[in-house]
C-alpha atoms as a PDB file:
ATOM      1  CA  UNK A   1       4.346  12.681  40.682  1.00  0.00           C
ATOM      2  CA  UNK A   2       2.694  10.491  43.401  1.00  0.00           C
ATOM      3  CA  UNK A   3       4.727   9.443  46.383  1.00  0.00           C
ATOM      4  CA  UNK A   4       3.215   5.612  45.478  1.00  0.00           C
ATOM      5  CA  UNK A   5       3.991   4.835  42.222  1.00  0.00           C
ATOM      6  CA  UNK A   6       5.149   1.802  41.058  1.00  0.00           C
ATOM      7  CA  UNK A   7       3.763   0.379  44.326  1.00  0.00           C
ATOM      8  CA  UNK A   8       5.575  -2.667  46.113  1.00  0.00           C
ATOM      9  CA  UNK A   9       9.470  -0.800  44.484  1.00  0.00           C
ATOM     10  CA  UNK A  10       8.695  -2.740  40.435  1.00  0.00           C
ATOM     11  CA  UNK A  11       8.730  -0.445  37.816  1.00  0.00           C
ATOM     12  CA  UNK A  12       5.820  -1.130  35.220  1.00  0.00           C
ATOM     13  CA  UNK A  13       9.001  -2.106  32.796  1.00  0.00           C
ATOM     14  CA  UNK A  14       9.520  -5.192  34.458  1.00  0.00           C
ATOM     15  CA  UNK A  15       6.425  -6.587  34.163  1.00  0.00           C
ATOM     16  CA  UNK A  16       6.578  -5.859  30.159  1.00  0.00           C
ATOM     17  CA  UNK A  17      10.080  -7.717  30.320  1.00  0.00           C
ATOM     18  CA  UNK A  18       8.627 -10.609  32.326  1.00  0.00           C
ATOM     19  CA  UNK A  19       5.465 -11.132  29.494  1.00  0.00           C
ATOM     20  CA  UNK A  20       8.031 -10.938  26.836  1.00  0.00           C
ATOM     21  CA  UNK A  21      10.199 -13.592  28.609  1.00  0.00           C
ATOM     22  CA  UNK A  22       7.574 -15.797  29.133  1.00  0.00           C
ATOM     23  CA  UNK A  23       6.640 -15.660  25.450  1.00  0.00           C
ATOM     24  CA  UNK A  24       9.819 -16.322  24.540  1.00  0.00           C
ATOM     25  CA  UNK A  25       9.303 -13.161  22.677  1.00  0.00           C
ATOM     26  CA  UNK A  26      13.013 -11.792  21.134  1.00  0.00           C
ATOM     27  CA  UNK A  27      14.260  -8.180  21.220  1.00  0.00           C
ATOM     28  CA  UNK A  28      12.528  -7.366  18.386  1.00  0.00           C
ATOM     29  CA  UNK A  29       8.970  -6.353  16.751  1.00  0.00           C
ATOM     30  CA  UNK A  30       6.044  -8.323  18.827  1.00  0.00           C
ATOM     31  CA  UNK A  31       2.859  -9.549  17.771  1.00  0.00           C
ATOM     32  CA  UNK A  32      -0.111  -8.349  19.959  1.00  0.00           C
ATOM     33  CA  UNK A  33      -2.541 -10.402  18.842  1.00  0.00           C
ATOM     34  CA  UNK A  34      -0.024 -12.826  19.952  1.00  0.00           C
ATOM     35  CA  UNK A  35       0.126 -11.280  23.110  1.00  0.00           C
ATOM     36  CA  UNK A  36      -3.686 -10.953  23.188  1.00  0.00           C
ATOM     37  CA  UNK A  37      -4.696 -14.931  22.991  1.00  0.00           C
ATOM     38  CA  UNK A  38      -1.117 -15.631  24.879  1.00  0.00           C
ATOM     39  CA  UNK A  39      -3.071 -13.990  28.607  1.00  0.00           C
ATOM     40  CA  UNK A  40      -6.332 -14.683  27.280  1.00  0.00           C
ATOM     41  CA  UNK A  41      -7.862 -11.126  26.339  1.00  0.00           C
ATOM     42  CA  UNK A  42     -10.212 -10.524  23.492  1.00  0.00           C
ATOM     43  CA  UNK A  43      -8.900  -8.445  21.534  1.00  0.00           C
ATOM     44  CA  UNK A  44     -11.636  -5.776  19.033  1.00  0.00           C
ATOM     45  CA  UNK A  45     -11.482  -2.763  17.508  1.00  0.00           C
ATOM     46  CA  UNK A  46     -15.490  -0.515  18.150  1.00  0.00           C
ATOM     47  CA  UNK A  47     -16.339   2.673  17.604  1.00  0.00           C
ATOM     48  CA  UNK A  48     -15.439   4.735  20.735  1.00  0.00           C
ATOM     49  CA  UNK A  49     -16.125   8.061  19.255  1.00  0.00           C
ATOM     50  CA  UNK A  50     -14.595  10.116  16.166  1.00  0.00           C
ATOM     51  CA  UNK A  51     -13.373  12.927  18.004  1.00  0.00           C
ATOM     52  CA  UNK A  52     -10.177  10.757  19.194  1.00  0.00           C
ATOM     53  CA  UNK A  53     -10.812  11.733  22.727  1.00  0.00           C
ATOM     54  CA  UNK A  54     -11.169   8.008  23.944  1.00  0.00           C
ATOM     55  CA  UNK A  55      -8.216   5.734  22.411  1.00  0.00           C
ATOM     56  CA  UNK A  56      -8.996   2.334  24.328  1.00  0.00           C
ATOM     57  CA  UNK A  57     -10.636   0.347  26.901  1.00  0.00           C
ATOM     58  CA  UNK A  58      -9.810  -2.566  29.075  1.00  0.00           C
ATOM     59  CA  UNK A  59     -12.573  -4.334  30.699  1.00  0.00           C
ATOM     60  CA  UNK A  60     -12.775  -7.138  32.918  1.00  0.00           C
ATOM     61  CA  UNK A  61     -16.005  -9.324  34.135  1.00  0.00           C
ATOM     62  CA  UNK A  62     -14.269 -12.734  36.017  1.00  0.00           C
ATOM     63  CA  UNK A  63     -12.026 -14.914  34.174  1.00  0.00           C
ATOM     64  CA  UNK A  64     -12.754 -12.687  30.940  1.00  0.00           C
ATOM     65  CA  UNK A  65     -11.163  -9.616  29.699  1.00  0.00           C
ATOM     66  CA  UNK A  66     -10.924  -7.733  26.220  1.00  0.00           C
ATOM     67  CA  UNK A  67      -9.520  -4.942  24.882  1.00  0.00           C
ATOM     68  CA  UNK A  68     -11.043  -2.665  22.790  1.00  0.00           C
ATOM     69  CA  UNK A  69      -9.353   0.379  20.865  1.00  0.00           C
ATOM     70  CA  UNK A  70     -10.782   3.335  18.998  1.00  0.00           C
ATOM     71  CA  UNK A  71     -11.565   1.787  15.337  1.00  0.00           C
ATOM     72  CA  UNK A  72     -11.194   5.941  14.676  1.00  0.00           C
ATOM     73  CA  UNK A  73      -7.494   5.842  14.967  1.00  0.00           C
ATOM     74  CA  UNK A  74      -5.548   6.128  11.755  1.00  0.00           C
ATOM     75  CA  UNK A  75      -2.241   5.785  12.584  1.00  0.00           C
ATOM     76  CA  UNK A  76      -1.213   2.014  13.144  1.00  0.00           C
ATOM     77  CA  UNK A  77       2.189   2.592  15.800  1.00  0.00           C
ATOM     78  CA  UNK A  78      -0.794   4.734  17.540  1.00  0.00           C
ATOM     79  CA  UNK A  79      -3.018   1.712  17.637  1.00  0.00           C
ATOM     80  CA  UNK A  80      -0.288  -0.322  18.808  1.00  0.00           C
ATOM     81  CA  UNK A  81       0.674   1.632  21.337  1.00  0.00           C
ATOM     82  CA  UNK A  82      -3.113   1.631  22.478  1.00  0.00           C
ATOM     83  CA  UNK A  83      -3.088  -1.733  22.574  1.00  0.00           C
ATOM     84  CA  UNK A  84       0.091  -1.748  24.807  1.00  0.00           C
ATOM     85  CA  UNK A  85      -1.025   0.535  27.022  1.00  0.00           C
ATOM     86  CA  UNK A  86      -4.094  -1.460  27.682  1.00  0.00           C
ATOM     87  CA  UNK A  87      -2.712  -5.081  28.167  1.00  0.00           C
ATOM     88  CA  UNK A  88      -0.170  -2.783  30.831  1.00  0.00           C
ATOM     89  CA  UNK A  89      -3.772  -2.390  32.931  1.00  0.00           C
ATOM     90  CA  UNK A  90      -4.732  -6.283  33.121  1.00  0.00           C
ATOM     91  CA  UNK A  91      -0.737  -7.472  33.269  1.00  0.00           C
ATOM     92  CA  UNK A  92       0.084  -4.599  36.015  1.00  0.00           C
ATOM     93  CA  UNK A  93      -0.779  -6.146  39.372  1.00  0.00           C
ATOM     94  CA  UNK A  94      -2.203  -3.166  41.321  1.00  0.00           C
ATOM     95  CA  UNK A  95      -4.258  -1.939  38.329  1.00  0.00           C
ATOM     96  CA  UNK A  96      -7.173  -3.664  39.572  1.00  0.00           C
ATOM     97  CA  UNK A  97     -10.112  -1.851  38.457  1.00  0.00           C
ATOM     98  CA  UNK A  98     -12.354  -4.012  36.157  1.00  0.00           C
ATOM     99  CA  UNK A  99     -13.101  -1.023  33.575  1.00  0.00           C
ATOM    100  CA  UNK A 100     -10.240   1.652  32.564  1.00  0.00           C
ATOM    101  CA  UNK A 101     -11.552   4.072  29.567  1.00  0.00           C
ATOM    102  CA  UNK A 102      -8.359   5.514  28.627  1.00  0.00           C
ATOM    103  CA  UNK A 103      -8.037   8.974  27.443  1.00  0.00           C
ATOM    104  CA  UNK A 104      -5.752   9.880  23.805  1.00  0.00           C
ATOM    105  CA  UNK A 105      -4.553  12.928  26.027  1.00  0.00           C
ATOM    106  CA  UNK A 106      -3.264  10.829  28.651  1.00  0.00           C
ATOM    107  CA  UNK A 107      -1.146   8.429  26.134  1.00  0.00           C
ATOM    108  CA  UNK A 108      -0.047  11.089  24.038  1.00  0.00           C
ATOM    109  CA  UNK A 109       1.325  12.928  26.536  1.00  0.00           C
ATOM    110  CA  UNK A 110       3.926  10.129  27.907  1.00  0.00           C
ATOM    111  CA  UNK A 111       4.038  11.312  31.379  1.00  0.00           C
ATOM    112  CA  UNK A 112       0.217  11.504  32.422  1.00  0.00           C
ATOM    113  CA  UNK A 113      -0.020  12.912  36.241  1.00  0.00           C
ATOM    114  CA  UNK A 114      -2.672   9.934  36.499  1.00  0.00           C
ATOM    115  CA  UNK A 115      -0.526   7.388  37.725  1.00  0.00           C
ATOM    116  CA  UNK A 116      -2.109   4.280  36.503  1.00  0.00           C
ATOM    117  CA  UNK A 117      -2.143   5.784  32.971  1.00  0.00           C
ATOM    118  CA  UNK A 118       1.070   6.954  33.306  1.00  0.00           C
ATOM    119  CA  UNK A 119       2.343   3.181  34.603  1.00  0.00           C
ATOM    120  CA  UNK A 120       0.251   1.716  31.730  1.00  0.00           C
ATOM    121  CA  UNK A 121       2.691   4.015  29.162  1.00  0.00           C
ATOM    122  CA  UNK A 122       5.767   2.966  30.708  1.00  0.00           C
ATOM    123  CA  UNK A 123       4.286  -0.695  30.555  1.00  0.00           C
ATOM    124  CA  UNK A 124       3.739  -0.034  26.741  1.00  0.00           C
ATOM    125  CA  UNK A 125       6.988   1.480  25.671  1.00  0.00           C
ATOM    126  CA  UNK A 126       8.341  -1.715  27.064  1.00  0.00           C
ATOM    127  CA  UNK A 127       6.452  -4.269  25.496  1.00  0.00           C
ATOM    128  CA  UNK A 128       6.523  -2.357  22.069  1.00  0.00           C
ATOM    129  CA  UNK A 129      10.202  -1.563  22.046  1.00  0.00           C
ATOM    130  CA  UNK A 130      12.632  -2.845  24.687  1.00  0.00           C
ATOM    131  CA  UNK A 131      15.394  -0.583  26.482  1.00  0.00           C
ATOM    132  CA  UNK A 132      17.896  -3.531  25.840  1.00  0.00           C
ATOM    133  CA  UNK A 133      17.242  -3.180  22.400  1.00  0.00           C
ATOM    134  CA  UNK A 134      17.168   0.578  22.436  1.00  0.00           C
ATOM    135  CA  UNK A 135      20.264   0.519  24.422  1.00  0.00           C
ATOM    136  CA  UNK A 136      22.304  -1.631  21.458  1.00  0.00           C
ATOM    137  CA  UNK A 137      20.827   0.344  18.664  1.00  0.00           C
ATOM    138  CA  UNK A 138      22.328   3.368  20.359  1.00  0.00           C
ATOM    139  CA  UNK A 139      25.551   1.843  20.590  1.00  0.00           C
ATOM    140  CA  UNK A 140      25.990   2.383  17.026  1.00  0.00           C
ATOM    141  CA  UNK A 141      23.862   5.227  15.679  1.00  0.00           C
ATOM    142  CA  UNK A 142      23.022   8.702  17.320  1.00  0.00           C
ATOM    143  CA  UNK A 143      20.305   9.674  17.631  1.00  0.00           C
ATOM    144  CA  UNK A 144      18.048  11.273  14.729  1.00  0.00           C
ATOM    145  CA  UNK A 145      15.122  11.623  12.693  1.00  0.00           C
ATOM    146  CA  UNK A 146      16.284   9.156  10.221  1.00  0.00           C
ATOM    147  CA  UNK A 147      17.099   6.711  12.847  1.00  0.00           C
ATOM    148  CA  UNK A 148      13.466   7.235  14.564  1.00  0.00           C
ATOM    149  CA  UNK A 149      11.679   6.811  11.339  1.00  0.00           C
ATOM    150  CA  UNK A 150      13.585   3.276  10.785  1.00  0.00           C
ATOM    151  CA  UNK A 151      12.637   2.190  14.498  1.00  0.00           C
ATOM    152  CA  UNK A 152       9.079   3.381  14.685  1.00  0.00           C
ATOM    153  CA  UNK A 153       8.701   1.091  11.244  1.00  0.00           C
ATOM    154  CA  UNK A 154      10.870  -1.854  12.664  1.00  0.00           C
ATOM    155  CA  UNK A 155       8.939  -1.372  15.740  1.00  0.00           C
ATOM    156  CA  UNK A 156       5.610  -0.816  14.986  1.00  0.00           C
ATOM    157  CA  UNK A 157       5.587   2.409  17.194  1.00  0.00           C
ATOM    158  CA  UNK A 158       4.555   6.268  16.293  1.00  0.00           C
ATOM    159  CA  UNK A 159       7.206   8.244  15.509  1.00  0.00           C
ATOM    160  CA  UNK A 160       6.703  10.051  18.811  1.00  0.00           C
ATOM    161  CA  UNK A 161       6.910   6.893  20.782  1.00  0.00           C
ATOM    162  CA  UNK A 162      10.292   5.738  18.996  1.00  0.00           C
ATOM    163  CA  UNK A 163      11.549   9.301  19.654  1.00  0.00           C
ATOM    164  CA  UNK A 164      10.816   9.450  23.336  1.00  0.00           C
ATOM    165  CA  UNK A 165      12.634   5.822  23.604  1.00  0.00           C
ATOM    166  CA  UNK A 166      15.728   7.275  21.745  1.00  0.00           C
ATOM    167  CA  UNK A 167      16.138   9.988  23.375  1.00  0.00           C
ATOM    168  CA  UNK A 168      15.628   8.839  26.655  1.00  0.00           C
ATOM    169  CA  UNK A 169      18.204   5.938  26.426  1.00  0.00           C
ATOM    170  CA  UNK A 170      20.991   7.381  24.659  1.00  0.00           C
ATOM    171  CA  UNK A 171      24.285   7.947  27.079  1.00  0.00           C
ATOM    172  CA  UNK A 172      26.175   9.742  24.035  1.00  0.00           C
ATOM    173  CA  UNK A 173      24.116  12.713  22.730  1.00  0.00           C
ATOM    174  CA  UNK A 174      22.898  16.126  24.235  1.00  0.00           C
ATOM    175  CA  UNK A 175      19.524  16.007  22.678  1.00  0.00           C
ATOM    176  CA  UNK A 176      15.820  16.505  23.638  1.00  0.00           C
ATOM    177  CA  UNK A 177      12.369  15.781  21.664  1.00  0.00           C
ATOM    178  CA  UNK A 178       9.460  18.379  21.699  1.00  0.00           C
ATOM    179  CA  UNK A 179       6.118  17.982  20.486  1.00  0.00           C
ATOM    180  CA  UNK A 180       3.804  21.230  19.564  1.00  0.00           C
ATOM    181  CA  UNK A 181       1.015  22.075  18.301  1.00  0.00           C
ATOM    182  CA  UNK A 182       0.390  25.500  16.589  1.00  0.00           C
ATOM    183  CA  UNK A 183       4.212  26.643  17.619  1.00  0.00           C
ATOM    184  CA  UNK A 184       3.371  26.149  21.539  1.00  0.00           C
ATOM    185  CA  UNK A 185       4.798  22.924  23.451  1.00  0.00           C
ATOM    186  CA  UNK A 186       2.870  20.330  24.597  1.00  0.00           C
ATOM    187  CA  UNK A 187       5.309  18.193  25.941  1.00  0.00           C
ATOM    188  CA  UNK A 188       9.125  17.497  26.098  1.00  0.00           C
ATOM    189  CA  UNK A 189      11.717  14.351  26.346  1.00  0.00           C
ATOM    190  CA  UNK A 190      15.579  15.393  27.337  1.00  0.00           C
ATOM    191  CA  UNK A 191      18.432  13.234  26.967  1.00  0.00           C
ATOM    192  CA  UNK A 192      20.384  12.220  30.274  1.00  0.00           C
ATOM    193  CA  UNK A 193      23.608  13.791  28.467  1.00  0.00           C
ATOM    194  CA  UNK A 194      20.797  17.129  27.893  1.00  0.00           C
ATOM    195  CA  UNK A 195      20.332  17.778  32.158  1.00  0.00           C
ATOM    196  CA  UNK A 196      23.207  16.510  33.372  1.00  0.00           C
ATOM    197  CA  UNK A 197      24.880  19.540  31.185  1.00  0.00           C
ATOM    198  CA  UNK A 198      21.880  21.703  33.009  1.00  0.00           C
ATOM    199  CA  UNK A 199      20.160  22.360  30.257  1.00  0.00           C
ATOM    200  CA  UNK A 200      16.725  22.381  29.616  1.00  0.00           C
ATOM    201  CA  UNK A 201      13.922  22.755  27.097  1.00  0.00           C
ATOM    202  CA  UNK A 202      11.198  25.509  27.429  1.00  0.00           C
ATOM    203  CA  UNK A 203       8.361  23.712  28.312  1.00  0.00           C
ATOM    204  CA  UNK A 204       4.629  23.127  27.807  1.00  0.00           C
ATOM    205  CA  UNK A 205       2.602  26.099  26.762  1.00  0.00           C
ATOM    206  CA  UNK A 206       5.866  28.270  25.796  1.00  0.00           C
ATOM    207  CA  UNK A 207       5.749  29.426  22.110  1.00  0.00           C
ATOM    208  CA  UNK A 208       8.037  28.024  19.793  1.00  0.00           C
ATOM    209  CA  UNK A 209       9.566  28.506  16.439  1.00  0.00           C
ATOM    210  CA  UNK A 210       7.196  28.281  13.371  1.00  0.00           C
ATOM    211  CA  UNK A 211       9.281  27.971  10.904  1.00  0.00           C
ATOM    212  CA  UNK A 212       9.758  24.109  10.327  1.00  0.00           C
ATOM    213  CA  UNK A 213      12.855  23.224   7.360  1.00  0.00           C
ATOM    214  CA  UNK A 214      13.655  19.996   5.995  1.00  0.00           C
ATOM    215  CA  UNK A 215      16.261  17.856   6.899  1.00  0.00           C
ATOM    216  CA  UNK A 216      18.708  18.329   9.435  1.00  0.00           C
ATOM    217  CA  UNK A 217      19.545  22.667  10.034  1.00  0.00           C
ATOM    218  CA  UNK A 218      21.381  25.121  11.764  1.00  0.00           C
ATOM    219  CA  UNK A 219      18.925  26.583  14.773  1.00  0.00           C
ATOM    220  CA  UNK A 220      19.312  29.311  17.480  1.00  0.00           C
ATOM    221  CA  UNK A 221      19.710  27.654  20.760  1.00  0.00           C
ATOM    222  CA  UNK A 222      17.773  30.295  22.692  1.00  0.00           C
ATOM    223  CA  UNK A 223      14.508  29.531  20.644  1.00  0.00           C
ATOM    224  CA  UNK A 224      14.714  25.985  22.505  1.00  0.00           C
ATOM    225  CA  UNK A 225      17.049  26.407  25.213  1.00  0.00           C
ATOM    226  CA  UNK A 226      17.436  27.523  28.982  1.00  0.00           C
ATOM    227  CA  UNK A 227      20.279  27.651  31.353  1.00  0.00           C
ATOM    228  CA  UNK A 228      22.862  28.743  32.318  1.00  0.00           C
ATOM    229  CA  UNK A 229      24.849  27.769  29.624  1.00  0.00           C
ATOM    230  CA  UNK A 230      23.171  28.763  26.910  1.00  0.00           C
ATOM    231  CA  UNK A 231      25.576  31.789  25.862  1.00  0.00           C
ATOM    232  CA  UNK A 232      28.449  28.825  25.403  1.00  0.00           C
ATOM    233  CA  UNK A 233      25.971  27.043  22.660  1.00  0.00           C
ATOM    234  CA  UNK A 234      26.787  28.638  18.945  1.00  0.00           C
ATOM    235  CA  UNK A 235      24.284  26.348  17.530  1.00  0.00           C
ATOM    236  CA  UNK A 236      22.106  23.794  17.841  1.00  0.00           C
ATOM    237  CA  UNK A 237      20.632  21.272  14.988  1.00  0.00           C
ATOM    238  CA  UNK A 238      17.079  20.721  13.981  1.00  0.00           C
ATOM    239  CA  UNK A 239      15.497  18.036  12.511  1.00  0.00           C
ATOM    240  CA  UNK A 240      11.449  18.327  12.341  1.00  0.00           C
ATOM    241  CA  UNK A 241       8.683  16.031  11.431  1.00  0.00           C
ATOM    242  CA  UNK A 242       5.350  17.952  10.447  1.00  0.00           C
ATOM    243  CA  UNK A 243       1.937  16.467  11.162  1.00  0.00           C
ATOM    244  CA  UNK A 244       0.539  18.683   8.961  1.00  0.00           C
ATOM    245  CA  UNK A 245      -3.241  17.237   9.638  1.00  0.00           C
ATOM    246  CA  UNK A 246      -2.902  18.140  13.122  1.00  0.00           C
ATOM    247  CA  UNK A 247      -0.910  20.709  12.938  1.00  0.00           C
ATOM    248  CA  UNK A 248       1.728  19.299  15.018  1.00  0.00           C
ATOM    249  CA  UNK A 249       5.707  19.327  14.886  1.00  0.00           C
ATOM    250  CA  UNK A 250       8.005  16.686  15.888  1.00  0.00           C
ATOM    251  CA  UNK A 251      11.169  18.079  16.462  1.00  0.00           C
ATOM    252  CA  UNK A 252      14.941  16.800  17.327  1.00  0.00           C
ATOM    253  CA  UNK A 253      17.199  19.367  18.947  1.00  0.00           C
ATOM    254  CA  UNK A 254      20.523  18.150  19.177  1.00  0.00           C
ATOM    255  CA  UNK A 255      23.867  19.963  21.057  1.00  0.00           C
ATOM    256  CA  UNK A 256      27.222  19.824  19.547  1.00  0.00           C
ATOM    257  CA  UNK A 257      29.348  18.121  22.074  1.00  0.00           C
ATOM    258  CA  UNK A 258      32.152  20.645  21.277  1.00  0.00           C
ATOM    259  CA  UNK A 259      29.718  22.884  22.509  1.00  0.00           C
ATOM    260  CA  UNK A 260      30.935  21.991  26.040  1.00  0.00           C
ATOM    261  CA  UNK A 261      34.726  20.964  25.333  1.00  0.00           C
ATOM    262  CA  UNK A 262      36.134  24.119  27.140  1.00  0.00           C
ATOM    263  CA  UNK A 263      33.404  24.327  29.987  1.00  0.00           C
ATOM    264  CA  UNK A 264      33.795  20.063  30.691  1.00  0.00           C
ATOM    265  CA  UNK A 265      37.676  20.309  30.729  1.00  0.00           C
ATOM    266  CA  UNK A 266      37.497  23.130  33.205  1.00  0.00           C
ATOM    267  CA  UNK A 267      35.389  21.181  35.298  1.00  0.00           C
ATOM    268  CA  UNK A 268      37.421  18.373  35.430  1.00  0.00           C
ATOM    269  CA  UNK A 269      40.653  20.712  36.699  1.00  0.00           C
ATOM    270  CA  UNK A 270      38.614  22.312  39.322  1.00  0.00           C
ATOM    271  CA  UNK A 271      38.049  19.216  41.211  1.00  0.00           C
END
């Protein structure tokens, strides 16, 4: 990651938080055509190719600026999140170019090595769905597929967004989110609970399990896990979404916590 992100110390976030305060906007679902008319963008859908390579564009000529996302994209959290990640280019102060084109590869992906794109993500997952909400939901309710599916609706987000949220905001479970395509990782989201135990997930290009069951099963940690610690781990659970159309899997891989009972308490007397 660049040594100058988030320039002048502000994380994209608190820009999001600052639009929503300023709309008076709650904690809950938000209205971007709202948001749209609210800082004066046009906002359009227009063909920007079928092959889903483009998602959106932001342009800017003077006082003017619209948005325009791909009318090719079926899924509507997807759009949303488009549209998100678009308004983060004109609200972001240092994103000051007066055309950004941005790439489906770069959104999907979360954590973009382009650092505008990946600020404009951040900015999204904001806006859409706010930590202080994701925070109080957790509170309550671990994290799971059921739970995602109810916040991605609730939300208006794509089930990957509402994952990544989850599982990157939850202080209770040791849990991570993958994404592949054809068995083989494109990206993953771990839990702070997940490293600070020092695990981790085998990452993008490694080949993963085919087999996707329904519901919530019994896995083998080592298809999923490295570390250390891996040998302590009897199990882990599954949970899968299948996108059968693009042949991409959205899975949940969750840790028992008495998975580390022994190994924590032994910590603990050794210092």
């Amino acid at each position: 990651m660049a040594s100058d992100f988030f320039k002048k110390g502000i994380s994209p976030e608190v820009y999001a938080c600052d639009l929503r305060y300023q709309m008076k906007a709650s904690d809950k679902f938000i209205d971007l055509d709202r948001v749209c008319d609210y800082l004066g963008i046009e906002l359009m859908e227009d063909d920007l190719g079928d092959k889903g390579i483009v998602s959106g564009c932001l342009i800017k000529e003077g006082n003017s600026a619209a948005v325009l996302v791909n009318e090719h994209i079926a899924y509507h959290g997807k759009k949303r999140f488009t549209i998100g990640h678009e308004i983060g280019h004109f609200c972001i102060p240092w994103h000051v170019k007066t055309e950004y084109e941005c790439r489906t590869a770069d959104l999907e992906a979360f954590k973009s090595d382009k650092e505008e794109e990946f600020e404009a993500n951040l900015f999204a997952s904001e806006l859409l769905f706010p930590t202080k909400a994701a925070v109080e939901i957790l509170k309550k309710k671990e994290v799971s597929m059921h739970l995602t599916k109810i916040v991605a609706d609730e939300y208006g987000l794509s089930l990957c967004a509402a994952a990544r949220k989850l599982v990157e905001k939850t202080e209770y479970d040791t849990c991570a989110i993958v994404l592949s395509q054809n068995s083989t990782c494109l990206w993953r989201i771990r839990s702070p609970k997940f490293l600070k135990r020092g695990l981790d997930m085998r990452s993008r290009g490694i080949v993963l399990p085919s087999i996707v069951w329904e519901g919530k099963t019994k896995g083998y940690p080592a298809n999923w896990i490295i570390g250390d610690r891996v040998s302590n781990i009897a199990h882990v659970w599954e949970e899968h979404i299948d996108f059968s159309k693009l042949n991409m899997v959205l899975s949940l891989i969750s840790v028992p916590d008495n998975s580390f009972n022994e190994i924590d308490e032994f910590e603990e007397d050794e210092y």
